[in-house]
Protein backbone atom coordinates (compact mmCIF):
# COMPACT_ATOMS: atom_id res chain seq x y z
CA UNK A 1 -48.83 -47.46 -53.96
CA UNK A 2 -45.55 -45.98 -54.29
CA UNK A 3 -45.37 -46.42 -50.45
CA UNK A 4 -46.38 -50.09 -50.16
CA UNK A 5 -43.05 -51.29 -52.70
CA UNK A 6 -41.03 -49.10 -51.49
CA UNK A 7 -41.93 -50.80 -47.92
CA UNK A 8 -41.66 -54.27 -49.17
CA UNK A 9 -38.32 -53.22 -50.76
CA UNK A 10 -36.87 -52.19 -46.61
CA UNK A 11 -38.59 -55.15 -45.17
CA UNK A 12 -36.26 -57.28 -47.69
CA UNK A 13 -33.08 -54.84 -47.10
CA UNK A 14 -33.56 -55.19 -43.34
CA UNK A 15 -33.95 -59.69 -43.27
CA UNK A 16 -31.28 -59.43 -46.20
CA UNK A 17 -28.68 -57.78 -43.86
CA UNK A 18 -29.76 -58.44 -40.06
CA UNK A 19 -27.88 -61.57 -40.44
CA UNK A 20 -24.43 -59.82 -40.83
CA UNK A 21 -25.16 -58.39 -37.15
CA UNK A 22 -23.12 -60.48 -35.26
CA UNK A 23 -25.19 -63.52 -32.92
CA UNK A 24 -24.95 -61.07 -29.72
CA UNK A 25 -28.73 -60.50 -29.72
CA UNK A 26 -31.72 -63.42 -30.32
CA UNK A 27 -33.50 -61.84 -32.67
CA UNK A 28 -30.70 -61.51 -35.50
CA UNK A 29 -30.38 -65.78 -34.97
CA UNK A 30 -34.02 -65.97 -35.45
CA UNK A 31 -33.76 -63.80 -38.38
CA UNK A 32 -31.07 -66.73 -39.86
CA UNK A 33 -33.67 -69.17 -39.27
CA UNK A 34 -36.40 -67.43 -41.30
CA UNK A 35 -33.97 -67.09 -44.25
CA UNK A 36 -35.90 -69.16 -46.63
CA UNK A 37 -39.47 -67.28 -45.76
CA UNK A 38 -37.48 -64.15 -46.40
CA UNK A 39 -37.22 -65.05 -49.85
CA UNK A 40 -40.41 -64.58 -50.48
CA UNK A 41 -40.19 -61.23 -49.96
CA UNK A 42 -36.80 -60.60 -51.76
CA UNK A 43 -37.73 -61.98 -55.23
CA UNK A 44 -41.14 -59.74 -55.30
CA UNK A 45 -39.79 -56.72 -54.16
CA UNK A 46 -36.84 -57.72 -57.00
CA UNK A 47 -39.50 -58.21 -59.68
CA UNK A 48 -41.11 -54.71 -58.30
CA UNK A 49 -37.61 -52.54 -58.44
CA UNK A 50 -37.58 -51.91 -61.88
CA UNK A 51 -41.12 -50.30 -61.83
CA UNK A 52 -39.34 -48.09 -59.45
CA UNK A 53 -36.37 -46.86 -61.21
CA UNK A 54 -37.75 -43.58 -62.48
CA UNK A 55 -38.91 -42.91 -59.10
CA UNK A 56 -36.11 -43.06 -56.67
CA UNK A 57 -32.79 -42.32 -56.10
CA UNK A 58 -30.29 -44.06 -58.55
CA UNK A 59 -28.25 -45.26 -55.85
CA UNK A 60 -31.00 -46.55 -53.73
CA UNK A 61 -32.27 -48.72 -56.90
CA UNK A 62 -28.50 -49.89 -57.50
CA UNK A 63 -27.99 -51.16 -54.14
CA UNK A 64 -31.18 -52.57 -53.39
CA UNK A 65 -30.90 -54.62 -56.44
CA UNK A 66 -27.64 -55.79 -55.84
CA UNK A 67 -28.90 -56.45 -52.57
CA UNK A 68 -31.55 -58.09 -53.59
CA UNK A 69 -29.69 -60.76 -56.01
CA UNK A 70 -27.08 -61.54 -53.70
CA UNK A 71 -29.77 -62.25 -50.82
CA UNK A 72 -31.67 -64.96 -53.59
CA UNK A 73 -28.14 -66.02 -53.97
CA UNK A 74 -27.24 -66.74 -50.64
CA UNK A 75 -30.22 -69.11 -50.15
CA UNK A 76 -30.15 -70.67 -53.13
CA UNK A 77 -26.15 -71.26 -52.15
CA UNK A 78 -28.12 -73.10 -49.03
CA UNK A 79 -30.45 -75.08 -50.47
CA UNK A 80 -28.20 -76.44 -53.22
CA UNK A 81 -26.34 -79.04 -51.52
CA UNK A 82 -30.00 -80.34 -50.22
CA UNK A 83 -31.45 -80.94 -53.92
CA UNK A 84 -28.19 -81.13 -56.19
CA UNK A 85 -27.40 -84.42 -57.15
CA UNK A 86 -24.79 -85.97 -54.10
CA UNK A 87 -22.41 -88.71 -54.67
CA UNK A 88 -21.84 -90.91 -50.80
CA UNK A 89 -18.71 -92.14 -50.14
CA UNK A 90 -17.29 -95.17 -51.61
CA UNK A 91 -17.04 -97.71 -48.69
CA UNK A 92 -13.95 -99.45 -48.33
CA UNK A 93 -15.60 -102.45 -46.80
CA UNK A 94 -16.77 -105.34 -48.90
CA UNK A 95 -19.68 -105.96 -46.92
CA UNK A 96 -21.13 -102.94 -45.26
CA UNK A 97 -23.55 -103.27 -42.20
CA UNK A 98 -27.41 -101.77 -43.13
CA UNK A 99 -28.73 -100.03 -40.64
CA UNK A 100 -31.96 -97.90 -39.87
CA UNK A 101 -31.36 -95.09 -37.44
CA UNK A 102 -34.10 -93.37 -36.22
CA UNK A 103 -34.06 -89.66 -34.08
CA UNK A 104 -37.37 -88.54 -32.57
CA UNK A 105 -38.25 -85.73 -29.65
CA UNK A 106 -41.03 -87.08 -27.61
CA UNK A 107 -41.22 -83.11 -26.29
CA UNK A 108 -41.28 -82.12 -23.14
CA UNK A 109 -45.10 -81.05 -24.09
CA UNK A 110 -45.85 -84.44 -24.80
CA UNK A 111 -49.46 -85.15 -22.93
CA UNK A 112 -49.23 -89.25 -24.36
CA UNK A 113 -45.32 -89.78 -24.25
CA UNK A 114 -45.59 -93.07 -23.73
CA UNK A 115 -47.94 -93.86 -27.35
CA UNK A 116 -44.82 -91.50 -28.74
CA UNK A 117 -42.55 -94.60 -27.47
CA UNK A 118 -44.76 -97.16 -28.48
CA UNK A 119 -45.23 -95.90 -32.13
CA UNK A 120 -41.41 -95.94 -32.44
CA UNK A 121 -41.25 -99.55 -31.30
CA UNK A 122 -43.61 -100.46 -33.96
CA UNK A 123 -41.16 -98.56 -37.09
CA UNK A 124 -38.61 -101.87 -35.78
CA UNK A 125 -35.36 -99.32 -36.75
CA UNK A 126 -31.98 -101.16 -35.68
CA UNK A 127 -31.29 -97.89 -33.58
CA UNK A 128 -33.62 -95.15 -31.65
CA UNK A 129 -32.66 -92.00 -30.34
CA UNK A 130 -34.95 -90.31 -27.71
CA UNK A 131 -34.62 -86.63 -26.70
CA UNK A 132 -37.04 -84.78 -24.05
CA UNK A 133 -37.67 -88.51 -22.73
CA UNK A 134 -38.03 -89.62 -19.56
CA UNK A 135 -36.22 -92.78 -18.06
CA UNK A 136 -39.91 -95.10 -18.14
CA UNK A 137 -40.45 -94.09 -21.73
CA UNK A 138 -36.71 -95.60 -22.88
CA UNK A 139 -37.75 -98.61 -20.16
CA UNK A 140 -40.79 -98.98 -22.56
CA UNK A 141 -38.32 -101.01 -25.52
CA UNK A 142 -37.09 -103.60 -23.27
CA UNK A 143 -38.94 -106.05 -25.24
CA UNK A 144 -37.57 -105.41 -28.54
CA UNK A 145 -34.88 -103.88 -27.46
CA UNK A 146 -31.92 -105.78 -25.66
CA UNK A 147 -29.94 -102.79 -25.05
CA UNK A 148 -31.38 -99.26 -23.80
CA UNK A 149 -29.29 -96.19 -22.14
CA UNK A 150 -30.84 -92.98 -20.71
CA UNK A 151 -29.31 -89.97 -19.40
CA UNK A 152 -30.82 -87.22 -17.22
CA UNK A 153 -30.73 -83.97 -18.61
CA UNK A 154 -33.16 -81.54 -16.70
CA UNK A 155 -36.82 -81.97 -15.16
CA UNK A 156 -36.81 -85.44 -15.13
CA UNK A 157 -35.96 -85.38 -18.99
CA UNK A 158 -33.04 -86.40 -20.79
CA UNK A 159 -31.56 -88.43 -23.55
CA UNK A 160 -32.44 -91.70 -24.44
CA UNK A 161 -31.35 -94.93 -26.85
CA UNK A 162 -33.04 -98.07 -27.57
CA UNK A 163 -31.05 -100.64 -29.95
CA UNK A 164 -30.45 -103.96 -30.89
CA UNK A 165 -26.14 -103.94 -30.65
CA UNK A 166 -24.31 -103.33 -27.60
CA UNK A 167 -23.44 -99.37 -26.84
CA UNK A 168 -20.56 -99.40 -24.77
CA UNK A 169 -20.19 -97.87 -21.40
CA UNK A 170 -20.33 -94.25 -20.00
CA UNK A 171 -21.88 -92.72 -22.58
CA UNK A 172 -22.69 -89.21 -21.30
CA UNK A 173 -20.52 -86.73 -21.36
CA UNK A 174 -20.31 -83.23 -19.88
CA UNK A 175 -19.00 -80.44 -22.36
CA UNK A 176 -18.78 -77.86 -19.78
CA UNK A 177 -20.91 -76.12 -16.26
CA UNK A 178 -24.41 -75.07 -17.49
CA UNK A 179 -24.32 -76.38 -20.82
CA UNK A 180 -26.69 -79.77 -21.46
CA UNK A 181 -24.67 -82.95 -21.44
CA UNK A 182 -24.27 -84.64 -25.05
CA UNK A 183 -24.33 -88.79 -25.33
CA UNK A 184 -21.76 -90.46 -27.42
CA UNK A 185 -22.06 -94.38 -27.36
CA UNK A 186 -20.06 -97.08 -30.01
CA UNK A 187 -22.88 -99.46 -31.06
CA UNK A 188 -21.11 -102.84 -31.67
CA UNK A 189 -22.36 -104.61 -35.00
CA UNK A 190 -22.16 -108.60 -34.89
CA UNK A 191 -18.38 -108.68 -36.77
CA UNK A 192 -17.19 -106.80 -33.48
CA UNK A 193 -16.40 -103.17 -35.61
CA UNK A 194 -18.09 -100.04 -33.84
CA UNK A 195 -19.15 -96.52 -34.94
CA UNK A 196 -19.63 -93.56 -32.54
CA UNK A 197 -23.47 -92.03 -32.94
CA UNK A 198 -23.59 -88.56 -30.96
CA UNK A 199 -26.72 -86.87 -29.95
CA UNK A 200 -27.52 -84.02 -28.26
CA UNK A 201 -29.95 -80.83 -28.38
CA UNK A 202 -29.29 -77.08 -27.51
CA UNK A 203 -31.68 -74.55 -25.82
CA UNK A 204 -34.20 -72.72 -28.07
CA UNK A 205 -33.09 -69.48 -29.13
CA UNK A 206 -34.94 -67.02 -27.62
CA UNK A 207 -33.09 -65.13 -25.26
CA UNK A 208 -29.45 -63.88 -25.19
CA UNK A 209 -28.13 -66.39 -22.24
CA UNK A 210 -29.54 -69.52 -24.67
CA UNK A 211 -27.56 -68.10 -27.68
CA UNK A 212 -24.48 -68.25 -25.56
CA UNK A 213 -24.94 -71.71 -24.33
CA UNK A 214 -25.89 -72.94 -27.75
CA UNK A 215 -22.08 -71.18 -28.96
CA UNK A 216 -20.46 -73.06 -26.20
CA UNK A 217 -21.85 -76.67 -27.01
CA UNK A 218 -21.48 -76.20 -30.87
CA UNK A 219 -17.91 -74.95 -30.42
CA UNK A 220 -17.15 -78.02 -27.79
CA UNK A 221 -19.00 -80.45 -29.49
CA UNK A 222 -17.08 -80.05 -32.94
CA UNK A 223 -14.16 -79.71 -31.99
CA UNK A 224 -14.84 -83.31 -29.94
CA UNK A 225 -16.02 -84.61 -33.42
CA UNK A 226 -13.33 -83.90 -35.21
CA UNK A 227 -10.76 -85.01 -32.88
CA UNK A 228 -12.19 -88.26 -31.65
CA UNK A 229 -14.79 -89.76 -34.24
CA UNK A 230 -13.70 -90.80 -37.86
CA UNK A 231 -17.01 -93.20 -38.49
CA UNK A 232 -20.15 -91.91 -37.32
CA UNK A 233 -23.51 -90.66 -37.15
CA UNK A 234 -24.80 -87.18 -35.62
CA UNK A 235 -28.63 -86.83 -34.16
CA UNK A 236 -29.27 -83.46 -33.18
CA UNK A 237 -32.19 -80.93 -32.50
CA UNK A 238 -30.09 -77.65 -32.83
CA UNK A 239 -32.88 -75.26 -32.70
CA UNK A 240 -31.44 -73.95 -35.96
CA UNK A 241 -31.88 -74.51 -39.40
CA UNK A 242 -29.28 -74.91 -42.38
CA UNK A 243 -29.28 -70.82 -43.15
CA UNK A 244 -27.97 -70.39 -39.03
CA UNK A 245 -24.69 -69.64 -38.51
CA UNK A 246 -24.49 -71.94 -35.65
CA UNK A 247 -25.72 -74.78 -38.20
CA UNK A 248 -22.47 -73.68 -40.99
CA UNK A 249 -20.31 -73.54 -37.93
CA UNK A 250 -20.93 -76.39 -36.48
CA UNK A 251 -20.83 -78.54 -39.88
CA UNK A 252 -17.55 -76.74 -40.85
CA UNK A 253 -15.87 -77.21 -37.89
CA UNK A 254 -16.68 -80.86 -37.35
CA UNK A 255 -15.56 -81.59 -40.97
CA UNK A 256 -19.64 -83.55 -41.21
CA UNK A 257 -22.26 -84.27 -44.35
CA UNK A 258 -25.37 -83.47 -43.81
CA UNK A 259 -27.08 -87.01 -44.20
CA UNK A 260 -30.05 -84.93 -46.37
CA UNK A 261 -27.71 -83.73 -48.93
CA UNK A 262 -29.13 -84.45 -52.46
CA UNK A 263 -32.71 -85.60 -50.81
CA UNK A 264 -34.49 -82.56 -50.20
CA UNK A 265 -34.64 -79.81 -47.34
CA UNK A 266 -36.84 -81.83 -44.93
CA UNK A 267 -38.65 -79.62 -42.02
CA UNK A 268 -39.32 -81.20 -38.56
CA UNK A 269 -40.80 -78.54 -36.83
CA UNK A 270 -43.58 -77.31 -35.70
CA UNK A 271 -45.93 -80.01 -36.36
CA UNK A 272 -48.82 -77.76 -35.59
CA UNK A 273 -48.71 -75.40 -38.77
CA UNK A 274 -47.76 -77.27 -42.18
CA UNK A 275 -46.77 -73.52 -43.58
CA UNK A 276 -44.27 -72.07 -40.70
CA UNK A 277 -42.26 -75.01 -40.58
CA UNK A 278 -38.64 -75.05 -39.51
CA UNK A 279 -35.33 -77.98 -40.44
CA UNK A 280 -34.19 -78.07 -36.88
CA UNK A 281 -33.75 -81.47 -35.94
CA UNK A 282 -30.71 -82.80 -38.13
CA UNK A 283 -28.73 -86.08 -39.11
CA UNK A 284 -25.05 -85.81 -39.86
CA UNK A 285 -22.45 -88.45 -40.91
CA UNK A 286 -19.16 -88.60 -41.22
CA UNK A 287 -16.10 -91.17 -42.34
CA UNK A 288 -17.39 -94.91 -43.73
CA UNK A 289 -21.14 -93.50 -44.01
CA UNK A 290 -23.39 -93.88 -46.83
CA UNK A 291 -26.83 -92.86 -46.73
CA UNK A 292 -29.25 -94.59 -48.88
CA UNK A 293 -31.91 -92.84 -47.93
CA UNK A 294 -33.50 -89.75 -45.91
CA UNK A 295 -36.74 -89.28 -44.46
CA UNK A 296 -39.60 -87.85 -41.51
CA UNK A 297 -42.08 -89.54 -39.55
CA UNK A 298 -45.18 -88.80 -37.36
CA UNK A 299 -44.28 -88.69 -33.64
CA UNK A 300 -47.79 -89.44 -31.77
CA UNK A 301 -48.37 -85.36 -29.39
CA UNK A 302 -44.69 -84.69 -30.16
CA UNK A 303 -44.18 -81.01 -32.25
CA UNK A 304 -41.49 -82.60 -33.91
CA UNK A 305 -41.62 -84.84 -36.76
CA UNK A 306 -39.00 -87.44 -36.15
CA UNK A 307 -35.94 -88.24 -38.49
CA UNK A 308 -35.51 -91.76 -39.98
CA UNK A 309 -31.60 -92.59 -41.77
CA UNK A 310 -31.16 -95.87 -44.10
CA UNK A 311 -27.31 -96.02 -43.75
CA UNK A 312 -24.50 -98.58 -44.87
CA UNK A 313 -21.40 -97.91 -42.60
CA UNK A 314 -18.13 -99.63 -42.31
CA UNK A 315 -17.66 -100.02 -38.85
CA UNK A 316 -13.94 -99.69 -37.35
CA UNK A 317 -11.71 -103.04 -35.47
């Protein structure tokens, strides 16, 4: 028996502190993403030390307590911006434009992408974004959709947007050789003001070459936030969740709110297993962005649940 806590106790040590390894290897960013199932290891095997004490080295029950704590600590840190009450921004407009932004992956798995389409023309949002689409399914909105834009990422795939305003011209852009092309397009609202919305997904992270991809469109991407957008919106599958350090890097450096801050930790993915389910697809704002409200939606032989935004945004002259 004395065996079996003492095990639990090392399985806790070892996700507590795997993190700290620097991103060089998959596994440890993985490990990030399974922070909040590794809690439910580290508060038993907390409740279990003291039963212990008598039984082990002093030093070992010191540390792995402190351990312990500062592990719940760390994802409670995480989760607290997601369920403490949030206060949006005070608009400086009088009369800010509603708006319903929706972000779904079709999935390149997809064996019906085109009912995945369809069910997203029926939700009526001012706003779609596509990922792992292809060109037809984005063709499929013409008819309530005036204004559609897709861009080619890989294997016939790509990025795609449906809406009702005018985007603006040459939306794609190309952050660097090898790393997936990112679409930033200025929807025009009927008073003539504009916002940016950006979307873009990285590479799952499952092998070394991905992680350093995913580094070099986080980095670039930011630092193009920052520097060029002061109203906007962010769609993104990042193949991480909030406890990454690609996610805390990326939000740092781009100086963005997470749009679910202060309406619960919402998980997109996979569809397939209601227990093992991850936050990787994400909605960001920044500048003259409220967000009334937050939530997920059914996408019809997509993994992904898709990401629906109620926003108010002062658009800029």
């Amino acid at each position: 028996m004395k065996r079996i806590l003492l095990g639990l106790i090392w399985i806790s040590l070892v996700a507590r502190f795997a993190p700290l390894i620097p991103a060089q290897f998959w596994l440890f960013e993985v490990s990030d993403n399974f922070s909040l199932y590794f809690a439910f290891v580290h508060f038993p095997a907390l409740l279990i030390l003291p039963f212990l004490k008598g039984t082990c080295r002093p030093s070992f029950f010191w540390l792995s307590g402190l351990a312990l704590i500062v592990s719940l600590v760390s994802c409670g840190a995480t989760l607290f911006p997601f369920y403490a009450p949030y206060r949006q921004p005070i608009l400086s407009c009088a009369h800010p434009h509603q708006l319903r932004i929706s972000l779904a992956n079709v999935s390149s798995d997809n064996l019906n992408p085109a009912q995945a389409v369809l069910s997203l023309l029926d939700r009526g949002d001012d706003v779609v974004a596509l990922l792992e689409v292809a060109s037809t399914g984005v063709e499929q909105g013409k008819a309530l959709y005036s204004h559609r834009i897709f861009a080619h990422q890989v294997e016939g795939l790509g990025i795609g947007v449906l809406s009702r305003y005018p985007l603006g011209a040459d939306p794609m852009l190309s952050l660097g050789d090898d790393i997936r092309p990112v679409m930033i397009v200025a929807p025009q609202l009927p008073d003539g003001a504009t916002f940016r919305l950006a979307i873009f997904d990285a590479l799952a992270p499952l092998e070394n070459e991905a992680l350093y991809f995913n580094s070099l469109l986080t980095r670039r991407m930011a630092i193009l936030l920052r520097h060029e957008v002061r109203t906007g919106v962010v769609l993104a599958d990042l193949n991480a969740t909030p406890f990454s350090r690609f996610y805390k890097g990326f939000l740092k450096e781009a100086q963005l709110s997470d749009a679910r801050w202060g309406m619960g930790l919402s998980r997109t993915w996979d569809m397939q297993s209601s227990l093992a389910r991850f936050t990787i697809d994400h909605a960001f704002v920044k500048g003259e962005v409220a967000v009334d409200s937050a939530s997920v939606f059914p996408v019809p032989g997509s993994d992904h649940l898709g990401l629906a935004l109620a926003i108010r945004v002062c658009g800029e002259s």
